[in-house]
Protein backbone atom coordinates (compact mmCIF):
# COMPACT_ATOMS: atom_id res chain seq x y z
CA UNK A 1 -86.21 -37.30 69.06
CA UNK A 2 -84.51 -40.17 67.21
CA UNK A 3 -81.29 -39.30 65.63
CA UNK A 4 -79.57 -41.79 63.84
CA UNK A 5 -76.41 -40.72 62.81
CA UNK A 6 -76.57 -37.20 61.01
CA UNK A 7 -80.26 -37.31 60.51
CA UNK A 8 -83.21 -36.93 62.42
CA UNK A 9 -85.48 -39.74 61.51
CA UNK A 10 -88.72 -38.17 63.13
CA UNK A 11 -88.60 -35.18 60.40
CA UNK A 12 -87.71 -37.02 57.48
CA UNK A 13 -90.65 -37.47 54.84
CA UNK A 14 -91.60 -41.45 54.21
CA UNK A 15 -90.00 -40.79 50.49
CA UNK A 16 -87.04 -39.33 52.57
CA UNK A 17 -86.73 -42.25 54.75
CA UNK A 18 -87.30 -44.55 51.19
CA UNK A 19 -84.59 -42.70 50.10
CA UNK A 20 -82.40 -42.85 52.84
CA UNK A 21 -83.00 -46.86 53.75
CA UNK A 22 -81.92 -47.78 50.09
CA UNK A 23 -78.62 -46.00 50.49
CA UNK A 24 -78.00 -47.01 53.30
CA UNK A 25 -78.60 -50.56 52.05
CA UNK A 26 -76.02 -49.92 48.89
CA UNK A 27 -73.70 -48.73 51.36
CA UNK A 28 -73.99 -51.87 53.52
CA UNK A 29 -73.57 -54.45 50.25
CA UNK A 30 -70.69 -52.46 48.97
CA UNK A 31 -68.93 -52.92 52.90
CA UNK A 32 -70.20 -56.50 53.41
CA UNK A 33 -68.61 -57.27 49.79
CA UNK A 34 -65.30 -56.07 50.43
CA UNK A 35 -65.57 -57.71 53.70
CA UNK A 36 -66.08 -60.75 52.37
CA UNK A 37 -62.99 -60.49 49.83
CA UNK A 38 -60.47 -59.52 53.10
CA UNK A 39 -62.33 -62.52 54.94
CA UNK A 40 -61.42 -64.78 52.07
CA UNK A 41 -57.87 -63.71 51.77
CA UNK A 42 -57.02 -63.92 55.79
CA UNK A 43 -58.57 -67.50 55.40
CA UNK A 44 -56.61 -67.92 52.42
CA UNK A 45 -53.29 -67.19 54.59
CA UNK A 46 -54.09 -69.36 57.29
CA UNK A 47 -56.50 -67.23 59.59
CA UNK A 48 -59.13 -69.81 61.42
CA UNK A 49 -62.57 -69.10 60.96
CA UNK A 50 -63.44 -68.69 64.63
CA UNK A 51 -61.08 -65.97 64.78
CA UNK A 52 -62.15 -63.76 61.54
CA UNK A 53 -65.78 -63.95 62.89
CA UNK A 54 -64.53 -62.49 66.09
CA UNK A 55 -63.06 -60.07 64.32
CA UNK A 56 -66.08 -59.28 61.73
CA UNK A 57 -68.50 -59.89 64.28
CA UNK A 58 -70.78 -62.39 62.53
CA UNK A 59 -71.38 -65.68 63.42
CA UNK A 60 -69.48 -68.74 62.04
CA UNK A 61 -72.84 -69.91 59.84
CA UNK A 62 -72.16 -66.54 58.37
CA UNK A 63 -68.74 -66.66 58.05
CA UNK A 64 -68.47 -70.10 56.24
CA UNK A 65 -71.29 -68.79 54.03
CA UNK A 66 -68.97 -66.31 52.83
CA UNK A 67 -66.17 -68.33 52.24
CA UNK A 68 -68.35 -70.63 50.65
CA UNK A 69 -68.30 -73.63 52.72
């Protein structure tokens, strides 16, 4: 049985799993947005870049593409 989360993924329909995949990904772009605007303001204040991809855990390619570097 695979359980991810609150749902068992080995029940769910395909249009369930559609379904389920695309909220998750709205989900994901609404977290990874405000992410990205914290990010941007701890940079802003002095935070190094090294240190907020720690915390975030991304990589620093990924962290200067979201402060736009």
């Amino acid at each position: 049985m695979m359980n991810s989360g609150n749902y068992d993924l080995e029940v769910l329909t395909l249009p369930q799993l559609a379904d389920l995949r695309e909220w998750q990904l709205e989900r994901l772009e609404k977290v990874t947005h405000q992410l990205k605007a914290r990010v941007n303001t701890e940079y802003a204040t002095g935070a190094e870049v090294r240190a907020l991809a720690k915390k975030c855990g991304v990589t620093r390619v990924t962290m200067y593409r979201w402060l736009g570097k």
